[in-house]
Protein backbone atom coordinates (compact mmCIF):
# COMPACT_ATOMS: atom_id res chain seq x y z
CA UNK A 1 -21.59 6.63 23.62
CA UNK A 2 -18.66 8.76 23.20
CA UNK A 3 -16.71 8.14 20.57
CA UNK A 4 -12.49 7.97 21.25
CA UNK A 5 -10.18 10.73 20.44
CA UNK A 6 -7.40 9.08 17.65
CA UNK A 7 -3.71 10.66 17.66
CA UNK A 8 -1.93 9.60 14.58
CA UNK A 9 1.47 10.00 15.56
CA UNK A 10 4.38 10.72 12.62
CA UNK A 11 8.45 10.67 13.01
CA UNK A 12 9.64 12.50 9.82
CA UNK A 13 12.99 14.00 8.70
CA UNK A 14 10.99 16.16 6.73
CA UNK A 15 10.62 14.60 3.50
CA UNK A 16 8.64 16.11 0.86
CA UNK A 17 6.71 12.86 1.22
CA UNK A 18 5.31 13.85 4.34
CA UNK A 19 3.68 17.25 3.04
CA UNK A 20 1.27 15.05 0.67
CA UNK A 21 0.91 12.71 3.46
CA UNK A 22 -0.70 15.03 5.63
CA UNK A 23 -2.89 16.54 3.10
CA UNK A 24 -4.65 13.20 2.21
CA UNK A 25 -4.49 12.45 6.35
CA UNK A 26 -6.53 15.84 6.54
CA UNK A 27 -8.98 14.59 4.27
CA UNK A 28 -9.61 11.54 5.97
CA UNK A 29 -13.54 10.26 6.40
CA UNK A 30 -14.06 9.49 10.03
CA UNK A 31 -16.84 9.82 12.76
CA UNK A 32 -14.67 10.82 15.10
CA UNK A 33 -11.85 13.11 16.33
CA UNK A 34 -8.34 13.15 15.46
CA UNK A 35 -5.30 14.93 16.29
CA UNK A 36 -1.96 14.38 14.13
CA UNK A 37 1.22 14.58 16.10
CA UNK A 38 4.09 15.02 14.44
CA UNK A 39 7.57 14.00 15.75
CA UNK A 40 10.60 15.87 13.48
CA UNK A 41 14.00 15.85 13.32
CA UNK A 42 14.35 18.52 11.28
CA UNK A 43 12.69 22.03 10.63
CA UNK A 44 9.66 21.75 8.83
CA UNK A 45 8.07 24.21 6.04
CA UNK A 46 5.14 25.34 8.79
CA UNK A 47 3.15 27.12 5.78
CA UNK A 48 2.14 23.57 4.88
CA UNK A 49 1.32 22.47 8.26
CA UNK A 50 -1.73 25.12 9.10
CA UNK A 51 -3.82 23.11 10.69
CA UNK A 52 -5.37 22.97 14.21
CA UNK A 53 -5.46 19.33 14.26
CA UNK A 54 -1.33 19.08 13.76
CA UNK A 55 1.07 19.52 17.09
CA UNK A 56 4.65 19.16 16.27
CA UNK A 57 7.32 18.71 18.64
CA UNK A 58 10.43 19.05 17.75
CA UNK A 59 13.31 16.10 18.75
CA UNK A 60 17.06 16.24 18.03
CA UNK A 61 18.52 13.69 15.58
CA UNK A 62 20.15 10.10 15.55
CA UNK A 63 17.67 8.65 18.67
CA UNK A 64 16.23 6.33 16.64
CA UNK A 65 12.82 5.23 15.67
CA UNK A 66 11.78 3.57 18.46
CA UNK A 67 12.45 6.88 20.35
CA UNK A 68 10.30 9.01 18.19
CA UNK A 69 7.23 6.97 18.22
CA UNK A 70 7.57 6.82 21.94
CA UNK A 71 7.64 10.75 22.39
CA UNK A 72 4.86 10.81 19.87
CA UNK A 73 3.29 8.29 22.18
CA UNK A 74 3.93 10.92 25.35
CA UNK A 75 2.68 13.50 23.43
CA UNK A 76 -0.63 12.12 22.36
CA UNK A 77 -4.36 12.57 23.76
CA UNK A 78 -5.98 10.04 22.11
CA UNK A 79 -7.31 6.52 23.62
CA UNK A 80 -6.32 5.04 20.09
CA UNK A 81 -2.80 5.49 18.33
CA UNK A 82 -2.79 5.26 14.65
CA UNK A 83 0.81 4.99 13.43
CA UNK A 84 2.28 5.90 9.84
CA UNK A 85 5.24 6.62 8.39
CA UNK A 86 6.18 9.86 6.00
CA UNK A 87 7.15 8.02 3.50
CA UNK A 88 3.86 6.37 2.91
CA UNK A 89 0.87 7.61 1.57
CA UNK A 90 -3.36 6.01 2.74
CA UNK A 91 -4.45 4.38 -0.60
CA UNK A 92 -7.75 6.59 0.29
CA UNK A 93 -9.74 8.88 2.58
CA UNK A 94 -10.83 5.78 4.33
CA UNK A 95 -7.53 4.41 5.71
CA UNK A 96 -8.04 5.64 9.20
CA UNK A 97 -11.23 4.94 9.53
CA UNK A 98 -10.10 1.16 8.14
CA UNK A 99 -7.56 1.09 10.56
CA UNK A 100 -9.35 2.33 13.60
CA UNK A 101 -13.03 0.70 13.27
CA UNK A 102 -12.17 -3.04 14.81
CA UNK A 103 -11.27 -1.44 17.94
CA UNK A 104 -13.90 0.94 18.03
CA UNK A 105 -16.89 -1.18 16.90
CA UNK A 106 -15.44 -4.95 17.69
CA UNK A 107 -13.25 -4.04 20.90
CA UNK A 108 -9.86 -5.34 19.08
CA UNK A 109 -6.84 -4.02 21.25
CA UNK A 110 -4.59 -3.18 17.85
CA UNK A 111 -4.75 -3.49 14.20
CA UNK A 112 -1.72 -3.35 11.56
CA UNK A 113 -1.98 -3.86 8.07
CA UNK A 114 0.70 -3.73 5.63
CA UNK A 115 2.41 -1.38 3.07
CA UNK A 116 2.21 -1.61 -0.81
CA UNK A 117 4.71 -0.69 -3.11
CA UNK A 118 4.06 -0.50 -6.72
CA UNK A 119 6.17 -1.80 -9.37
CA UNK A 120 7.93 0.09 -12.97
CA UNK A 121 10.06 1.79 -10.89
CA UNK A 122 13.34 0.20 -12.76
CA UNK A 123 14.72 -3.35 -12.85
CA UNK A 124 16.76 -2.86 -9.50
CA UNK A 125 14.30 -1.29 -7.79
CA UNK A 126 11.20 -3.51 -8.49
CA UNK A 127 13.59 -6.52 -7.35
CA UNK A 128 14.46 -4.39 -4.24
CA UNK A 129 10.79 -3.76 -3.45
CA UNK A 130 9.62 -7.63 -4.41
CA UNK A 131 11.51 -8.73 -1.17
CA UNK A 132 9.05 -8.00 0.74
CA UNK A 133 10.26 -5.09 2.88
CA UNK A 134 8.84 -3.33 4.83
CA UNK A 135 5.29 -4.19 5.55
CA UNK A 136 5.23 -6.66 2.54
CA UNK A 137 5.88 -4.54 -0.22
CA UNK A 138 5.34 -5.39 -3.70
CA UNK A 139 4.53 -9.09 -2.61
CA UNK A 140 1.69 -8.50 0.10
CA UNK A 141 1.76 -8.78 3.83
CA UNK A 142 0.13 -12.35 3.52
CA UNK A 143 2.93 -13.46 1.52
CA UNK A 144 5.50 -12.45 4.15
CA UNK A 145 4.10 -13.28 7.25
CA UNK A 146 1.18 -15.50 8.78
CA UNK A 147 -2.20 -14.57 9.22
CA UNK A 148 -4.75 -16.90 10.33
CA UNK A 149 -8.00 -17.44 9.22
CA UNK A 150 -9.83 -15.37 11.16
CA UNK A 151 -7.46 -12.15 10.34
CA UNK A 152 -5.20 -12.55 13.04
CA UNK A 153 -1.63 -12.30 13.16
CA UNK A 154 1.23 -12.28 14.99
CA UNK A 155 3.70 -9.82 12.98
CA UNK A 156 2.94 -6.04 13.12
CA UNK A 157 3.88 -3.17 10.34
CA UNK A 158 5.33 0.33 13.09
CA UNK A 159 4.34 2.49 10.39
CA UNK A 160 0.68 1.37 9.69
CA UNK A 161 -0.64 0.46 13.29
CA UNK A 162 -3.70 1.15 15.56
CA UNK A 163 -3.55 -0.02 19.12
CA UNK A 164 -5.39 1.15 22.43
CA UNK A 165 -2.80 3.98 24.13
CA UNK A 166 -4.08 1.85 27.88
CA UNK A 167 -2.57 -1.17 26.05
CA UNK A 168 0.42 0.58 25.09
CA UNK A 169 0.66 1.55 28.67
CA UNK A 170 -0.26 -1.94 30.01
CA UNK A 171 2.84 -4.09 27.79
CA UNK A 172 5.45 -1.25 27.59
CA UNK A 173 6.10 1.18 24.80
CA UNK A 174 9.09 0.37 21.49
CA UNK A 175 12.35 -0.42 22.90
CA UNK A 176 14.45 2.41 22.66
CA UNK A 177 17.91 0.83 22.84
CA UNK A 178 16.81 -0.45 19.36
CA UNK A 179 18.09 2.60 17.73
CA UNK A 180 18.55 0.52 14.25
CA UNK A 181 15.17 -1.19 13.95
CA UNK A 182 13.15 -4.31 14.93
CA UNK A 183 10.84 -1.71 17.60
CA UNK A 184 8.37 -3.46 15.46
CA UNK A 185 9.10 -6.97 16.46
CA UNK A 186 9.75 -6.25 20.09
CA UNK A 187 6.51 -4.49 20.69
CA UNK A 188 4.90 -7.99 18.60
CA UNK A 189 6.17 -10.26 21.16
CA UNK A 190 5.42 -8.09 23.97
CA UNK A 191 1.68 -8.49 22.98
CA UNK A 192 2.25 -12.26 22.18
CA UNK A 193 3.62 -12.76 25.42
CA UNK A 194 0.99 -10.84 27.17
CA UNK A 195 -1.62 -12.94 25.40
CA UNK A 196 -2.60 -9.78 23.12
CA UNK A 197 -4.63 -10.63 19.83
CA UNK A 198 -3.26 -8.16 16.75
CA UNK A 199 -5.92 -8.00 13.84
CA UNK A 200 -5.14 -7.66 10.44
CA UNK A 201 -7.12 -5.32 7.96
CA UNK A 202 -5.93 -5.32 4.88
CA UNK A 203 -8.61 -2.54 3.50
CA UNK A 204 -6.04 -0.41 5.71
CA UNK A 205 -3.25 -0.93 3.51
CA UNK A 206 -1.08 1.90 2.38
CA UNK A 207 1.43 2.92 -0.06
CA UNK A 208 4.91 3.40 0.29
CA UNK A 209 8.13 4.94 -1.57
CA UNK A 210 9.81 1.89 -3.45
CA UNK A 211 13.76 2.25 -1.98
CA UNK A 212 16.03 3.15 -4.81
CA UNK A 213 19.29 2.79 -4.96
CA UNK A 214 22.12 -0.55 -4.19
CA UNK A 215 23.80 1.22 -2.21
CA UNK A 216 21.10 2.50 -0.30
CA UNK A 217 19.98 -1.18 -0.03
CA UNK A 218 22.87 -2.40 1.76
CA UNK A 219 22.98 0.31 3.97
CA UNK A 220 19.65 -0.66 4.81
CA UNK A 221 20.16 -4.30 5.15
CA UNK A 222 23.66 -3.83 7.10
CA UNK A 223 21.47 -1.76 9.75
CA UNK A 224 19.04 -4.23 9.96
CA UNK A 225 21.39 -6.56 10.60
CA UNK A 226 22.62 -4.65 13.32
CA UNK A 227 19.54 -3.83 14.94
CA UNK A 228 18.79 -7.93 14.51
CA UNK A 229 22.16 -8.06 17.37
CA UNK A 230 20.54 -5.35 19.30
CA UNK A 231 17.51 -7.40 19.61
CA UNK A 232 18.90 -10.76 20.01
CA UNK A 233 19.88 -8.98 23.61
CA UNK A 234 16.11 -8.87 24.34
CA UNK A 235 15.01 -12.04 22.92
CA UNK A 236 16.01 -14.91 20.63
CA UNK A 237 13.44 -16.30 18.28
CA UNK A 238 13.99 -19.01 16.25
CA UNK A 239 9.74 -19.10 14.78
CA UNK A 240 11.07 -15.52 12.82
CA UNK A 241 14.24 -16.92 11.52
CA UNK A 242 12.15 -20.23 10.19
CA UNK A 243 9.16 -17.74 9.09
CA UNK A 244 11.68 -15.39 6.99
CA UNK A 245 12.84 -18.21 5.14
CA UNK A 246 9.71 -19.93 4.20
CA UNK A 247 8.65 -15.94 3.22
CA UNK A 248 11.88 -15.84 1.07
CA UNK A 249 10.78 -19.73 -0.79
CA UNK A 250 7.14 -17.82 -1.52
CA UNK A 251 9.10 -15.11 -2.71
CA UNK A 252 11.31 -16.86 -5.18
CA UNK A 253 8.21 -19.13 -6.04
CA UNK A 254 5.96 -16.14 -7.01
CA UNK A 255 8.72 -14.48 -9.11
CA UNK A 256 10.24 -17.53 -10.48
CA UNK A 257 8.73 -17.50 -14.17
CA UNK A 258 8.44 -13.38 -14.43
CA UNK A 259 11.73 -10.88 -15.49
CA UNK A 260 12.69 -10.19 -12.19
CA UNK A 261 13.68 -13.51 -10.42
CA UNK A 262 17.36 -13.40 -11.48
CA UNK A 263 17.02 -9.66 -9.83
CA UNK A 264 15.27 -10.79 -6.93
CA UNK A 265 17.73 -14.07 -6.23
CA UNK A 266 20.92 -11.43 -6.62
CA UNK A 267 19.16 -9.22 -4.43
CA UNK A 268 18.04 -11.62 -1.63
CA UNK A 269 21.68 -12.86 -1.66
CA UNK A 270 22.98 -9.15 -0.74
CA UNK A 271 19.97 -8.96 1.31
CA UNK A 272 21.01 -11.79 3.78
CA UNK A 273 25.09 -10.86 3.24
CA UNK A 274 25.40 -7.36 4.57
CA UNK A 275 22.17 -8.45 7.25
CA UNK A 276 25.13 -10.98 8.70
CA UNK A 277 27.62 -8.66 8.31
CA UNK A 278 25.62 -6.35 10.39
CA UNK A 279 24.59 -8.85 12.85
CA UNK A 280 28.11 -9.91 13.29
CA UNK A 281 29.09 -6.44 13.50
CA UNK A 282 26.54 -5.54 15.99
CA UNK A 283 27.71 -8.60 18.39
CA UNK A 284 31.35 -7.82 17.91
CA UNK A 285 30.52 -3.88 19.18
CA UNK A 286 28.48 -5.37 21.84
């Protein structure tokens, strides 16, 4: 039997994160072929990017997420998409192999697993990371969102993904008038409502950058907010808004007798200010 092609496609503003990215992504333990396509915004340093596996193609700036992974999409020859961002890092030279395997050797349509982000990075920015964001951070995917017994769930991490390209093909790509966010949880329901099962693997968990800085925070959250309005023109979805608060209870639960919860409860409260400042934002510009 022949054995897929995998394109692990990367938007990247050209972080230095990315360059030790795709040195552990060349290192990677597989049976099979992969390609890494890389999607930047910005010029790269090429001298660290000798490889005939990479293709870059270049893409102007301020298009949004949703745009870039679909280009990377376009650009791909693999059956099998791997997705991860350049600000995370496999936890080992198994990751894609982790990632990939339940659709190879089981006939799963997509796999996601989440991000981890490790902690002693400072008082403001372990609270920041103990939210939860993205892909579960320093609290674990299974803490955010619901998976089922069997290792199914219905919430997906954009930057640590696997999926069949044909499926991709068959339910429609990321939304690209989400230019803020939430790609990730339109292209969930579009393989909810297409009756789609997503796997979880959490041996395919990787790391990412904790995000430093208050500022920075809000930013974040404000945009998030916004892209929340920018979805809410696709779909409303009252099972996320009841899921993110029982996530936020387990949150406040599991730091309530350590150091950071007063951090954490300060934070969460910024968190879900400048998100409905952004929301309302977003609805007014609409």
């Amino acid at each position: 039997m022949k054995t897929p092609l995998v394109s692990i496609i990367i938007p990247t503003l050209g972080r230095e994160t990315l360059y030790p990215l795709i040195s552990k992504l060349l290192k990677q333990k597989v049976n099979f072929e992969y390609e890494i396509v890389l999607i930047p915004q910005v010029k790269l340093k090429k001298n660290k990017l000798k490889n005939s596996k990479i293709k870059i193609h270049f893409e102007e700036l301020g298009k949004g997420f949703a745009y870039y992974r679909n280009i990377g999409i376009q650009k791909s020859k693999g059956e099998i998409l791997a997705f991860i961002d350049d600000d995370e890092l496999p936890m080992n030279n198994n990751w894609l192999e982790q990632l990939v395997n339940p659709i190879i050797t089981s006939n799963e349509d997509a796999v996601t697993a989440g991000v981890k982000i490790k902690l002693g990075e400072g008082y403001i920015t372990d609270s920041i990371s103990l939210l939860g964001f993205p892909g579960g951070g320093a609290v674990g995917f299974k803490t955010m969102w619901h998976v089922t017994k069997e290792n199914y769930t219905e919430h997906l991490c954009s930057g640590n993904l696997g999926i069949k390209k044909n499926i991709i093909e068959k339910i429609g790509s990321f939304e690209n008038s989400l230019k803020s966010g939430s790609e990730d949880v339109n292209l969930a329901d579009k393989l909810i409502q297409n009756k789609i099962k997503l796997k979880y693997n959490e041996e395919a968990t990787v790391y990412h950058i904790s995000r430093k800085g208050f500022f920075k925070f809000i930013k974040w959250n404000f945009l998030r907010g916004k892209s929340a309005a920018e979805y809410i023109k696709t779909q409303k979805s009252k099972t996320k808004v009841s899921g993110r608060l029982a996530s936020s209870k387990k949150i406040l639960k599991k730091t309530l007798k350590t150091k950071y919860f007063i951090g954490v409860l300060f934070m969460m409260f910024n968190q879900y200010l400048f998100q409905t400042l952004g929301l309302l934002y977003g609805r007014i510009k609409k």
